[in-house]
N, C-alpha and C. Protein backbone atom coordinates (compact mmCIF):
# COMPACT_ATOMS: atom_id res chain seq x y z
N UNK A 1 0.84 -1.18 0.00
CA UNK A 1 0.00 0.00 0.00
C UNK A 1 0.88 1.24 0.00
N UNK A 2 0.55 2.42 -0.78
CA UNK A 2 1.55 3.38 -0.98
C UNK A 2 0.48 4.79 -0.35
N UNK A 3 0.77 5.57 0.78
CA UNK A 3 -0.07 6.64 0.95
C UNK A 3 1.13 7.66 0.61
N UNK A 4 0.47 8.60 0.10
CA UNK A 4 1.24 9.86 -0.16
C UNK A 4 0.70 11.01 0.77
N UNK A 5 1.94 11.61 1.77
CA UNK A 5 1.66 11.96 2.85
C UNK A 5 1.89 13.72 3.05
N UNK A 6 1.13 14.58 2.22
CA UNK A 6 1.39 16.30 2.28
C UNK A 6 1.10 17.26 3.91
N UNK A 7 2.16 17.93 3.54
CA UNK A 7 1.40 19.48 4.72
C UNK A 7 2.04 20.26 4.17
N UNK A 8 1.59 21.98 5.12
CA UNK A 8 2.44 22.98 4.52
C UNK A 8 2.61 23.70 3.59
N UNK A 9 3.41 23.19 2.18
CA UNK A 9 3.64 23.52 1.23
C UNK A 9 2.69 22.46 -0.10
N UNK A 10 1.96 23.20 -1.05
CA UNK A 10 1.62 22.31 -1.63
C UNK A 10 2.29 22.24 -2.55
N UNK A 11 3.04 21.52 -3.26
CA UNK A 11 3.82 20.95 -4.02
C UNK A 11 3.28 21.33 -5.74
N UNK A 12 3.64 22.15 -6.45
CA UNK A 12 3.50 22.20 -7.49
C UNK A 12 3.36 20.88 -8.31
N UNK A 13 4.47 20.60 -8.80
CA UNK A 13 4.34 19.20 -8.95
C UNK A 13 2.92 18.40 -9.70
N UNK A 14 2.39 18.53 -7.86
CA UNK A 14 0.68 17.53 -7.82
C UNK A 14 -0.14 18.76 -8.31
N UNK A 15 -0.13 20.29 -8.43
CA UNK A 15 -1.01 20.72 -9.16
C UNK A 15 -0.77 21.65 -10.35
N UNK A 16 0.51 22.81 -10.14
CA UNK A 16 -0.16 23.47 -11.49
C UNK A 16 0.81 23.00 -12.88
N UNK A 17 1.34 21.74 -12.10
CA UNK A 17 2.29 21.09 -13.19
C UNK A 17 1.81 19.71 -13.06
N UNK A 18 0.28 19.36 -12.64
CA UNK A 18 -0.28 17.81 -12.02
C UNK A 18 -0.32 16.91 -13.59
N UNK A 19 0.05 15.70 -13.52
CA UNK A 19 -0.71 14.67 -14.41
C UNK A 19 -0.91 13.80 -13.84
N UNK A 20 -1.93 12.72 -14.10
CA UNK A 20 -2.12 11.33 -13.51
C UNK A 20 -0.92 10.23 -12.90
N UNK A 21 -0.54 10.36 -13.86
CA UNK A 21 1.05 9.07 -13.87
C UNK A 21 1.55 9.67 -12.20
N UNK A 22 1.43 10.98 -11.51
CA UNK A 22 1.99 11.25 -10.41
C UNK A 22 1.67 10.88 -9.41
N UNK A 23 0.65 10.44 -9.70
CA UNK A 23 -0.14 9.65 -8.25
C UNK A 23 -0.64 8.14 -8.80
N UNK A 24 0.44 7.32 -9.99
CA UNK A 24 -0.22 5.77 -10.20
C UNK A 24 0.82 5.05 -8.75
N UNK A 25 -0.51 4.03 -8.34
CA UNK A 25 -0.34 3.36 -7.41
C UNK A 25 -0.72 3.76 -5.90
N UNK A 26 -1.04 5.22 -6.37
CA UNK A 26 -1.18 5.93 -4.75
C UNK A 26 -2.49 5.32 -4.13
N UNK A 27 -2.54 4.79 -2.81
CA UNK A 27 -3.66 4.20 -2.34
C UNK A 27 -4.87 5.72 -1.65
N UNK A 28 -4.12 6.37 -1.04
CA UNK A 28 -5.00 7.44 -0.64
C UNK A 28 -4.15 8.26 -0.11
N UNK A 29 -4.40 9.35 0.00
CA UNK A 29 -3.25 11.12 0.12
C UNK A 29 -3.80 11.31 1.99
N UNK A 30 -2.60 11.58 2.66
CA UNK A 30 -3.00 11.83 3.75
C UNK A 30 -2.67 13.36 3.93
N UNK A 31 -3.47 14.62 4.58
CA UNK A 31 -3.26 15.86 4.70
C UNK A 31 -2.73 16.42 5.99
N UNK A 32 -1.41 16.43 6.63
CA UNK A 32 -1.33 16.96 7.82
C UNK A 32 -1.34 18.64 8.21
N UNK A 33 -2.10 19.33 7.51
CA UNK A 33 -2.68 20.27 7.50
C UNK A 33 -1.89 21.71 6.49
N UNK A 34 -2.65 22.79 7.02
CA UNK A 34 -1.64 24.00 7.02
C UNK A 34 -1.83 23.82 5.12
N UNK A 35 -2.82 23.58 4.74
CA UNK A 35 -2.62 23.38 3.06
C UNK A 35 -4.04 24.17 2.67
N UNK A 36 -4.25 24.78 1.34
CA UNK A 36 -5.00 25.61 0.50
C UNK A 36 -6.28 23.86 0.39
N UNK A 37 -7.90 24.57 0.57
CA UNK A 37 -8.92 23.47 0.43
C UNK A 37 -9.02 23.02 -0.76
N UNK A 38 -8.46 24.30 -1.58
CA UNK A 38 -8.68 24.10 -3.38
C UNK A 38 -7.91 22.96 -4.03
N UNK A 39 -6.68 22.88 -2.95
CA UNK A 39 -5.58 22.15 -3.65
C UNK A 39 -5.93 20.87 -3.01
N UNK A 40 -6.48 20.28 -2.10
CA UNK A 40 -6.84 18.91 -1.55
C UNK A 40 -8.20 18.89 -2.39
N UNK A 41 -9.04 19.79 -2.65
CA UNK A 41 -10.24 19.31 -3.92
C UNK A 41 -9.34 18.50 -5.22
N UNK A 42 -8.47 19.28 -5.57
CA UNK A 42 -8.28 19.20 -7.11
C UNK A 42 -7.43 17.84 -6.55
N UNK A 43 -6.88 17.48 -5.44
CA UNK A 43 -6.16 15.63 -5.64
C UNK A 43 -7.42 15.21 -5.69
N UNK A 44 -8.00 15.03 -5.04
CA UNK A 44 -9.66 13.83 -4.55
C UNK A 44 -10.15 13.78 -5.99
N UNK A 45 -10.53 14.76 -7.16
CA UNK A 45 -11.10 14.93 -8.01
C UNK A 45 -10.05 14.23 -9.09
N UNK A 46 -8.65 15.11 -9.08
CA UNK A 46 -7.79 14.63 -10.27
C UNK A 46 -7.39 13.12 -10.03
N UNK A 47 -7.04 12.84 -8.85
CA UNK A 47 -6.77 11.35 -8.17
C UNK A 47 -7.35 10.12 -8.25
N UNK A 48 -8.68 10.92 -7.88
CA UNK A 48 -9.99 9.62 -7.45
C UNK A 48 -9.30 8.80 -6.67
N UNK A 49 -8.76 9.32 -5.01
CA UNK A 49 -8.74 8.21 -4.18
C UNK A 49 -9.05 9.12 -2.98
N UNK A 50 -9.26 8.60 -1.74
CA UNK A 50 -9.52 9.05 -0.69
C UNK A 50 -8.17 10.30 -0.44
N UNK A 51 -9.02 11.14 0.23
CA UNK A 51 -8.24 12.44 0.63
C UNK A 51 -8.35 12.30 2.15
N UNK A 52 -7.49 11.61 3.00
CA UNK A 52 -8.12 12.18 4.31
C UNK A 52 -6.84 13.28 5.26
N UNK A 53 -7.50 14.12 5.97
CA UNK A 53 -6.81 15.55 6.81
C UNK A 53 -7.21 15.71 7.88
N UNK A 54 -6.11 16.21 8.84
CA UNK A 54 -6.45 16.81 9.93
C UNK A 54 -5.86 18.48 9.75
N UNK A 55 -6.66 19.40 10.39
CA UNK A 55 -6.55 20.99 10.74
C UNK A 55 -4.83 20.99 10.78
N UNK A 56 -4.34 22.26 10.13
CA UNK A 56 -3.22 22.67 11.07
C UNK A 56 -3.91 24.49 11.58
N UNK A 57 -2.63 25.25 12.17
CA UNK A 57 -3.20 26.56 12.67
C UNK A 57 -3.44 27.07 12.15
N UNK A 58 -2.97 27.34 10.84
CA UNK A 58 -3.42 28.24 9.49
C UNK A 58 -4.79 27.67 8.96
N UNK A 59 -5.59 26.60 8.91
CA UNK A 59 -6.14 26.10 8.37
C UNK A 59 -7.55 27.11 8.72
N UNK A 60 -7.94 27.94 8.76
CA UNK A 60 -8.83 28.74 9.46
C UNK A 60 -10.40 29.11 8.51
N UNK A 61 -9.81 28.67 7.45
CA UNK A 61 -11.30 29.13 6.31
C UNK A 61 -11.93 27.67 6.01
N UNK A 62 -11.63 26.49 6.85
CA UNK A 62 -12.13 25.13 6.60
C UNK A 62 -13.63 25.36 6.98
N UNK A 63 -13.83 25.75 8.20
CA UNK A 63 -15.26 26.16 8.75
C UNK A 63 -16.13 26.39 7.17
N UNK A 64 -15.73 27.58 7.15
CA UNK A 64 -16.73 28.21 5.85
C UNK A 64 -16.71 27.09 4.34
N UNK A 65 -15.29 26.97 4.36
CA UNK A 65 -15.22 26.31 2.75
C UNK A 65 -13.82 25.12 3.32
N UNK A 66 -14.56 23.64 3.76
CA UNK A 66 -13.78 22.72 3.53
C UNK A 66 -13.43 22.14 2.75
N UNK A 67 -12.48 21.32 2.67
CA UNK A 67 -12.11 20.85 1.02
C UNK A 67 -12.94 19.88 0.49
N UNK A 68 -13.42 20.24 -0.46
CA UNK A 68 -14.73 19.21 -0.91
C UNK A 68 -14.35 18.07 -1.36
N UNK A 69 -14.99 16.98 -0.87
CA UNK A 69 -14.92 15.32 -1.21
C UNK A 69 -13.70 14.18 -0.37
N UNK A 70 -13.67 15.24 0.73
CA UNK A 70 -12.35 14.74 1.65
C UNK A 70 -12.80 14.42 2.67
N UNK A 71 -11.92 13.28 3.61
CA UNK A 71 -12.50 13.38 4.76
C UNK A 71 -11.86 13.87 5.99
N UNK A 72 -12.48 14.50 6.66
CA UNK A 72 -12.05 15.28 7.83
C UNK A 72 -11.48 14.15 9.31
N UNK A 73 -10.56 13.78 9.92
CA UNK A 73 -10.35 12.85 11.06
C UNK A 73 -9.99 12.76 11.91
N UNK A 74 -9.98 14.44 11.66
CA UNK A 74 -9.20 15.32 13.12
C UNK A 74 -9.98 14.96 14.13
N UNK A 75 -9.16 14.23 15.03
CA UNK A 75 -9.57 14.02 16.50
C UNK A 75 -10.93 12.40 16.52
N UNK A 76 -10.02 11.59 15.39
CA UNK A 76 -10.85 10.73 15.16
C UNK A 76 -9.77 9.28 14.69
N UNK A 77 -10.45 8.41 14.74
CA UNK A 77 -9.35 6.70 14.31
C UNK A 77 -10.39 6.13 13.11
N UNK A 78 -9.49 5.98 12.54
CA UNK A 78 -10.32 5.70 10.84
C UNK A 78 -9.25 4.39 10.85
N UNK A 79 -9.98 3.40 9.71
CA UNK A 79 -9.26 2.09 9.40
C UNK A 79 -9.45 2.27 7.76
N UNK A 80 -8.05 1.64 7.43
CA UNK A 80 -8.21 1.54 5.74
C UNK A 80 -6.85 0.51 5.62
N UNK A 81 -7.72 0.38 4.96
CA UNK A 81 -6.86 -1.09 3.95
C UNK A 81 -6.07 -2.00 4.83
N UNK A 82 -6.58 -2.11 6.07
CA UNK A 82 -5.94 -2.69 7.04
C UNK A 82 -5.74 -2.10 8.29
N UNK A 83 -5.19 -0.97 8.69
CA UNK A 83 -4.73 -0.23 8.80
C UNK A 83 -5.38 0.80 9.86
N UNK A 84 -4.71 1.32 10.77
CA UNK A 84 -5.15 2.27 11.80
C UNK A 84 -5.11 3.56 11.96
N UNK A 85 -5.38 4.59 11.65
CA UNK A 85 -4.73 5.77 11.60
C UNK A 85 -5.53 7.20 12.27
N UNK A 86 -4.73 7.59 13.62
CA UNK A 86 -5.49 8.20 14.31
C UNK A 86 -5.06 10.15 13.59
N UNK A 87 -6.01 10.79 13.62
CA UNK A 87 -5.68 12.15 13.22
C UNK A 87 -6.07 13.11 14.70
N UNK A 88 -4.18 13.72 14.55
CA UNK A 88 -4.84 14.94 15.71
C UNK A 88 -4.15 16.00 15.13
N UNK A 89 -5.17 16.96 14.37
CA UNK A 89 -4.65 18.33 14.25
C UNK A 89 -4.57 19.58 15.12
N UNK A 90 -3.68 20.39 14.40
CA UNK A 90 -3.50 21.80 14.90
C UNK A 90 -2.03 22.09 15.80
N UNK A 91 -1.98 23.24 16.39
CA UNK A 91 -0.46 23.30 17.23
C UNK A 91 -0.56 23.97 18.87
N UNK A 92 0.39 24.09 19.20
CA UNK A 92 0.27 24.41 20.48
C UNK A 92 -0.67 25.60 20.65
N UNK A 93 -1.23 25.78 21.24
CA UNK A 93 -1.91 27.58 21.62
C UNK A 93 -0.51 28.55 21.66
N UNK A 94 -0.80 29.43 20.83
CA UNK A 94 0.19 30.80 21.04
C UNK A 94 -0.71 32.25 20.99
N UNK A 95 -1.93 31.78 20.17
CA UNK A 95 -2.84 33.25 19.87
C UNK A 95 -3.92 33.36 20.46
N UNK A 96 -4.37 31.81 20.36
CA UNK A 96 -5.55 31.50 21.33
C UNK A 96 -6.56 31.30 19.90
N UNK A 97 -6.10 31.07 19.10
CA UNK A 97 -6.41 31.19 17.24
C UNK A 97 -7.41 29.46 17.13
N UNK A 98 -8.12 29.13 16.27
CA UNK A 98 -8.59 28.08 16.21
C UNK A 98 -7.68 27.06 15.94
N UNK A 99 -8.09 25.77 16.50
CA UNK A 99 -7.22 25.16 15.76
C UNK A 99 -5.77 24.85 16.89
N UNK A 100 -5.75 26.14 17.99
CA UNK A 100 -4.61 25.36 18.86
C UNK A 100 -5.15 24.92 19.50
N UNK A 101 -4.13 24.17 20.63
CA UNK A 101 -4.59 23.58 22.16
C UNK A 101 -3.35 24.00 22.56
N UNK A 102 -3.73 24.00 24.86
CA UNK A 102 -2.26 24.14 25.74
C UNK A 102 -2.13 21.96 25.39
N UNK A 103 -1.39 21.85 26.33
CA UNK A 103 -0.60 20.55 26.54
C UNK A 103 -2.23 19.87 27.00
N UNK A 104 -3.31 20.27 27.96
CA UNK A 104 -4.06 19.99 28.45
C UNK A 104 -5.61 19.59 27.70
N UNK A 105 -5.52 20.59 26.99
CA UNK A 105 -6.43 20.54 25.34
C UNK A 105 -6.42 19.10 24.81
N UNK A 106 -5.07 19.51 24.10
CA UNK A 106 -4.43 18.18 23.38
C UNK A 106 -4.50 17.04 23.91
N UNK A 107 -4.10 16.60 25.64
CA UNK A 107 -4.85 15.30 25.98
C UNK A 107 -6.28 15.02 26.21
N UNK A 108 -7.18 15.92 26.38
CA UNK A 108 -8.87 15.93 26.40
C UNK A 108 -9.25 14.73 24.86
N UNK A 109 -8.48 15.35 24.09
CA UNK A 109 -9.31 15.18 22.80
C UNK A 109 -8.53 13.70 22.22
N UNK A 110 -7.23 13.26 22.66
CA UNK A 110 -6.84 11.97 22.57
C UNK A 110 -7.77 10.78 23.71
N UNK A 111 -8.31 11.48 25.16
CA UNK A 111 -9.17 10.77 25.71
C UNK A 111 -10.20 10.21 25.67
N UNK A 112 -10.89 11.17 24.21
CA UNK A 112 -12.19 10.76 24.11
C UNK A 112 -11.96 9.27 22.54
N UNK A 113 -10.64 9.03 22.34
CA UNK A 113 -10.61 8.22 21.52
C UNK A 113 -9.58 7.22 22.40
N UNK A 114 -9.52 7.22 23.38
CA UNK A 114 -8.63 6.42 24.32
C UNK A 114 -9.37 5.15 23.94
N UNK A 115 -10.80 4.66 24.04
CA UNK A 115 -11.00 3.30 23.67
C UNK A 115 -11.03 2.73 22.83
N UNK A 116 -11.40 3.40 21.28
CA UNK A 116 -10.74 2.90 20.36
C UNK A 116 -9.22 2.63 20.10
N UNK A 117 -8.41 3.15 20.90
CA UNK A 117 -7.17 2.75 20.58
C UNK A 117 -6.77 1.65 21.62
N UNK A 118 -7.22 1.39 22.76
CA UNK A 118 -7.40 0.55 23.33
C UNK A 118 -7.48 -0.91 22.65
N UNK A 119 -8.73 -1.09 21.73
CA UNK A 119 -8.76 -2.02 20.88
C UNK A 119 -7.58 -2.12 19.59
N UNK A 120 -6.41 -2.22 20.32
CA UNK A 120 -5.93 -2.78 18.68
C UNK A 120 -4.99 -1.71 18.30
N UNK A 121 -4.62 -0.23 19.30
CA UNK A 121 -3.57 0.44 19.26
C UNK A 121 -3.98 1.41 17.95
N UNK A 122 -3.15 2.07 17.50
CA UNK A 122 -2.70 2.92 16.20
C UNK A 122 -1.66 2.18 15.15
N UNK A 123 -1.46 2.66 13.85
CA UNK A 123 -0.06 1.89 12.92
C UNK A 123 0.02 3.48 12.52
N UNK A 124 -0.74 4.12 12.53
CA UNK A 124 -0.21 5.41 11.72
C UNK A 124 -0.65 6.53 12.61
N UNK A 125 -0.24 7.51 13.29
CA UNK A 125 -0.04 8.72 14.03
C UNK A 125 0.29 10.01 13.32
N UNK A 126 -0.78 10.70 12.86
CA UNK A 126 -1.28 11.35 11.78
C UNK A 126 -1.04 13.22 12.44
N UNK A 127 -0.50 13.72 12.81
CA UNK A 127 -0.56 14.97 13.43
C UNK A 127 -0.57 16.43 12.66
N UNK A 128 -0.53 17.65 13.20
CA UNK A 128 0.29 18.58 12.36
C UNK A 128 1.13 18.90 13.08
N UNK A 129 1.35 18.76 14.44
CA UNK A 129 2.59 20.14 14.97
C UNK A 129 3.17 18.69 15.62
N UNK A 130 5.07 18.28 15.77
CA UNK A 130 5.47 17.03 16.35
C UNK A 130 5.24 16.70 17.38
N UNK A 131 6.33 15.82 18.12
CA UNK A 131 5.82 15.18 19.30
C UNK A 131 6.81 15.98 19.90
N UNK A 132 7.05 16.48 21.42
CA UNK A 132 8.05 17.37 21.88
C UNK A 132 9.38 16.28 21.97
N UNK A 133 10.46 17.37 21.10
CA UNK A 133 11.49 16.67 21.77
C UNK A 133 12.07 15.75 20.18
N UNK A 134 11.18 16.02 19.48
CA UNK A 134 10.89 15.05 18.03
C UNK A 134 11.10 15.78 16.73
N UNK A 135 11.73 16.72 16.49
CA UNK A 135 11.81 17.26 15.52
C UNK A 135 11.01 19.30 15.57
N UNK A 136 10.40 18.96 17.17
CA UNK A 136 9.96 20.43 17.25
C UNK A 136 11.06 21.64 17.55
N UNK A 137 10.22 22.74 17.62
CA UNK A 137 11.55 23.73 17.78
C UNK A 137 11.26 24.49 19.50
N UNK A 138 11.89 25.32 19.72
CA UNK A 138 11.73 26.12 21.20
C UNK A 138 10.79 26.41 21.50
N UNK A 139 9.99 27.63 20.24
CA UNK A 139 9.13 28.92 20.44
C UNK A 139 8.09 28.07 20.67
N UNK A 140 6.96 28.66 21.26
CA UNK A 140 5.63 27.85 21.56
C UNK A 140 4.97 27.69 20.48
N UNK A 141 4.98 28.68 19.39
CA UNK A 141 3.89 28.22 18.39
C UNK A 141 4.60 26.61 17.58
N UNK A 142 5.73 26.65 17.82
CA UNK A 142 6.28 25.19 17.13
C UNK A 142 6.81 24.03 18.29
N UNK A 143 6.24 24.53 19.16
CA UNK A 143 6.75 23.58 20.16
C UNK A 143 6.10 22.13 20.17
N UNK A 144 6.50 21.05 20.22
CA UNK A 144 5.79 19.61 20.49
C UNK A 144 4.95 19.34 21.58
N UNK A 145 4.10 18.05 21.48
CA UNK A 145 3.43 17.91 22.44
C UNK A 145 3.99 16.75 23.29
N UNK A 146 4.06 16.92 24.38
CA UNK A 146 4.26 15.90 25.10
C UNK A 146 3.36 14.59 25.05
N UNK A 147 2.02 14.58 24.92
CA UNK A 147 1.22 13.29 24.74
C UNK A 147 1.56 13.11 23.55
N UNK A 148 1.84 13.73 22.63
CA UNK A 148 2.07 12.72 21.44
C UNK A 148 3.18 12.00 21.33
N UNK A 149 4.13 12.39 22.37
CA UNK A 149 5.39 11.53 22.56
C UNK A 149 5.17 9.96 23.71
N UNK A 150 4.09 10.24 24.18
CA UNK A 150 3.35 9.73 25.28
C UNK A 150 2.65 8.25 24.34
N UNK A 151 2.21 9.03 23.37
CA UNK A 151 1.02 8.29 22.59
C UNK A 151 2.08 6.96 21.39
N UNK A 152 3.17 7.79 21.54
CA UNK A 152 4.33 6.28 21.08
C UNK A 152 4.94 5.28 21.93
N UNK A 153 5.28 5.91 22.93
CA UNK A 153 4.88 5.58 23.90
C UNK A 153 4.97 4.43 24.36
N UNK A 154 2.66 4.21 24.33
CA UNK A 154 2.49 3.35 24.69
C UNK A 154 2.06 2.15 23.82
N UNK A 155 1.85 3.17 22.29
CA UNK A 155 1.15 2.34 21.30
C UNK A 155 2.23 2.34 20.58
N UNK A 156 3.27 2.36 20.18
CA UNK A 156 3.98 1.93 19.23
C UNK A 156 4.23 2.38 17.70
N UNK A 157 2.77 2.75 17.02
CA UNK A 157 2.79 2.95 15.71
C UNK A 157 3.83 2.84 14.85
N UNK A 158 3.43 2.14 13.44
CA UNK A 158 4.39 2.17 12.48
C UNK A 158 5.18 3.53 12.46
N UNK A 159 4.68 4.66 11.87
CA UNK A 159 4.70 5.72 11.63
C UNK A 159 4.16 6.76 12.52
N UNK A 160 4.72 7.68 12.50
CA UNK A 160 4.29 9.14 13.81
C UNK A 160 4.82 10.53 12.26
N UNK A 161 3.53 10.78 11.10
CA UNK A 161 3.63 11.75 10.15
C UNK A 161 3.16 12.87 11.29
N UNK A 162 4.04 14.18 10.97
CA UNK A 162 3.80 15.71 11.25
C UNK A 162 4.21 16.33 10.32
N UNK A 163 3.96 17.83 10.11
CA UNK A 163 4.24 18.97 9.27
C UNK A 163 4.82 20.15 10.52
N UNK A 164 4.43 21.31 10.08
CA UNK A 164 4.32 22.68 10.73
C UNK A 164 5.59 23.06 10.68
N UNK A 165 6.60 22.07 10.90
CA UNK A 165 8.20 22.42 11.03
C UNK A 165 8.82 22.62 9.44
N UNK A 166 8.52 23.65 8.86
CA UNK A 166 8.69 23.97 7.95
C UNK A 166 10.51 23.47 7.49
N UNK A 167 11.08 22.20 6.71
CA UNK A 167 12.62 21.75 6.70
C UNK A 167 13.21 23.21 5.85
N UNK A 168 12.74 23.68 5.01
CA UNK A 168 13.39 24.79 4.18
C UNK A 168 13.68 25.77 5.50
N UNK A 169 12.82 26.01 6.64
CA UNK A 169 12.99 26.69 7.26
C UNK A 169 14.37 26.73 8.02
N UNK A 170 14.11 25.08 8.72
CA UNK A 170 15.16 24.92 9.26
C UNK A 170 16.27 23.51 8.95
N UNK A 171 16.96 23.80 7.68
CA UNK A 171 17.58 22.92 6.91
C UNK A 171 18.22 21.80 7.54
N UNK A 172 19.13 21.99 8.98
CA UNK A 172 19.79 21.10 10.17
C UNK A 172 18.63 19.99 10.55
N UNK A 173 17.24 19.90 10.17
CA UNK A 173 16.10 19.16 10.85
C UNK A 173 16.12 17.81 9.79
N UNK A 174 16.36 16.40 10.63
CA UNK A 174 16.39 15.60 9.45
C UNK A 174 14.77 15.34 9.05
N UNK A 175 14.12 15.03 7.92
CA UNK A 175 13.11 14.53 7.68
C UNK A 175 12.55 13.38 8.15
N UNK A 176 13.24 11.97 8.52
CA UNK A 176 13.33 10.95 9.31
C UNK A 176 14.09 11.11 10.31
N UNK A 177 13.49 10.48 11.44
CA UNK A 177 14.21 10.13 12.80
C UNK A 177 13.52 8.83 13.25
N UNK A 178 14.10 7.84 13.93
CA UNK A 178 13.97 6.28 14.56
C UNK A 178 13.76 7.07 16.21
N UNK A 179 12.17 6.68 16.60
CA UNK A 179 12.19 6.51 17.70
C UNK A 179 11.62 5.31 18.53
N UNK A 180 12.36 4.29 18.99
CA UNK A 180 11.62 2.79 19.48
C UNK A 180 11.68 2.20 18.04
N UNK A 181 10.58 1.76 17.73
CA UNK A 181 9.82 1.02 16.50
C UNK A 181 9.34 2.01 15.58
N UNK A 182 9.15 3.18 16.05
CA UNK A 182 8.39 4.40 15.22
C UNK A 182 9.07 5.21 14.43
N UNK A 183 9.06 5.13 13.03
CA UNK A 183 9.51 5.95 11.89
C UNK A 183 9.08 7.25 12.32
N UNK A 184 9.44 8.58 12.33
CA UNK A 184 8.89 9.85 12.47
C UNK A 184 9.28 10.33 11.50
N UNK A 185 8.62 11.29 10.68
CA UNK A 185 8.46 11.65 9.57
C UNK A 185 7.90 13.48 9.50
N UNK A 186 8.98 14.04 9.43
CA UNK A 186 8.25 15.28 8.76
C UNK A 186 8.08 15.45 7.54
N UNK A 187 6.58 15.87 7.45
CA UNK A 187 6.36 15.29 5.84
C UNK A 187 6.24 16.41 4.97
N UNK A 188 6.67 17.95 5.62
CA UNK A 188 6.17 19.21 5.26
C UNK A 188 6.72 19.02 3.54
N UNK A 189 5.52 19.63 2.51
CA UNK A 189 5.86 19.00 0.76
C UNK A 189 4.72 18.23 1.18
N UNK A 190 5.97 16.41 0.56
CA UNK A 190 5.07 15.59 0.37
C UNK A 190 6.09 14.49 0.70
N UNK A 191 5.66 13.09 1.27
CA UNK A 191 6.70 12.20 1.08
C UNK A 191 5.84 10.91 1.16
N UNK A 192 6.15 10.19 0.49
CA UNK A 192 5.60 8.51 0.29
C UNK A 192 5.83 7.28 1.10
N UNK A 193 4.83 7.02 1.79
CA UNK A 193 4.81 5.85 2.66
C UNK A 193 4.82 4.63 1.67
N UNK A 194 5.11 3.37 2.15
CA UNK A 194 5.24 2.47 1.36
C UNK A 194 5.12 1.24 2.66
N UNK A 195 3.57 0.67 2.36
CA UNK A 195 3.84 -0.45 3.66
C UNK A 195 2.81 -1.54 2.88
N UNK A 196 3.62 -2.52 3.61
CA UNK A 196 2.80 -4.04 3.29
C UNK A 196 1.26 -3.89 3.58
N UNK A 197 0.40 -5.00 2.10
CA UNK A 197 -0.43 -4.58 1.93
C UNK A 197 -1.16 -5.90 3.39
N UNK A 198 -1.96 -5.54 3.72
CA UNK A 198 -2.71 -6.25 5.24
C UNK A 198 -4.39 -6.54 4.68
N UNK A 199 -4.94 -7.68 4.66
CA UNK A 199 -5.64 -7.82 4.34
C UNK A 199 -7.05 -7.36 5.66
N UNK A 200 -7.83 -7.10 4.67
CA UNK A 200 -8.95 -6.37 5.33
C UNK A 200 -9.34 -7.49 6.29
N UNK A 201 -9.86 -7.24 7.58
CA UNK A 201 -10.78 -7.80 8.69
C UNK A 201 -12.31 -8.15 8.57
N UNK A 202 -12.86 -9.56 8.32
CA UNK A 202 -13.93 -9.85 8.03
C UNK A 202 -14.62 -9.07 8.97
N UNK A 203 -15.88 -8.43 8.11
CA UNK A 203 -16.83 -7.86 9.29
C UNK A 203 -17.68 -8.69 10.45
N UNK A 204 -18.28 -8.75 11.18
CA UNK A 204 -18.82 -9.52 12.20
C UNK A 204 -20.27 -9.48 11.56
N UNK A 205 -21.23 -10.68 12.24
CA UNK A 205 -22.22 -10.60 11.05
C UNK A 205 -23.81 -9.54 11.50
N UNK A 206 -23.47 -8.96 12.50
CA UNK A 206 -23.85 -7.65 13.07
C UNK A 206 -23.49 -6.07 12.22
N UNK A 207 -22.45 -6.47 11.66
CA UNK A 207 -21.80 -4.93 11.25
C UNK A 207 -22.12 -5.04 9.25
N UNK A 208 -22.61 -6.28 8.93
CA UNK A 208 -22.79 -6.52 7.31
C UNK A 208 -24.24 -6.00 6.97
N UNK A 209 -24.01 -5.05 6.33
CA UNK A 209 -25.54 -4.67 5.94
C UNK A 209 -26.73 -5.61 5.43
């Protein structure tokens, strides 16, 4: 299974230079925020595969005009193609702006999905701003969260994708880092996951329409 994983910057490339052949094989585009709604329309549409995103701080005109035909999973555990993938957007509070949380915020809203992850953990840890200590920087608006360092933790995940840490910004920041078992990934652009394909989980005969 191949997800192609954007924030930040949207990549020319996938639009005002887009053709098909750029996304053959792509299973579905994951959005870790901080990106134009127009430009996550035109993958879902030019693509035809699932678009799914969580908020970053900039993300502020989603309210009015979200990106059409995508799905939203901020602060939610979605399964695909096997597969676990919890979304928590946005960044620390610095303005008090939508879209942040303090340290205290940020664990409220992993609690109310504490039992789904309970069942069966996370494989993919979907964020916008890192885990502290993980690729974040000093200032508060880029600072990490401590539960999300928490949240590897205890669950392990394949992958721990973030943005917000802009690498052009700060060139010394590697894009990969090994923490435990967990690939961390700043994905600010775009960068390509590549994981064994897991066959889907028979439904129970309660959950078959």
């Amino acid at each position: 299974m191949k997800l192609l994983v954007i924030s930040d910057a949207a990549d020319p490339g996938l639009w005002e230079y887009f053709t098909k052949d750029k996304l053959t094989g792509v299973d579905a585009i994951l959005s870790c925020g901080d990106l134009p709604a127009s430009y996550l329309s035109f993958l879902v549409t030019m693509g035809n595969i699932p678009v799914f995103y969580v908020h970053g701080n900039h993300d502020t005109g989603y309210e009015k005009n979200p990106p059409e035909g995508c799905d939203c999973i901020d602060g939610a555990v979605v399964k695909f193609r096997g597969y676990k993938i919890l979304g928590l957007g946005g960044s620390m509070e610095y303005s008090r702006g939508p879209h942040q949380y303090t340290e205290w915020g940020m664990r409220r809203r992993i609690a109310r999905v504490r039992g789904e992850l309970r069942r069966g953990g996370v494989d993919i840890l979907m964020t916008h701003a890192p885990a502290r200590g993980l690729g974040d920087l000093d200032d508060l608006c880029h600072r990490g969260f401590e539960c999300f360092r928490e949240l590897l933790d205890r669950y392990q995940p394949l992958y721990h994708c973030y943005g917000h840490v802009h690498l052009q910004y700060v060139p010394t920041q590697p894009r990969l880092r090994q923490y435990g078992p967990t690939t961390v990934v700043n994905v600010t652009g775009k960068y390509l996951l590549e994981l064994p394909d897991r066959p889907e989980q028979p439904k129970k005969w309660w959950q078959r329409s």
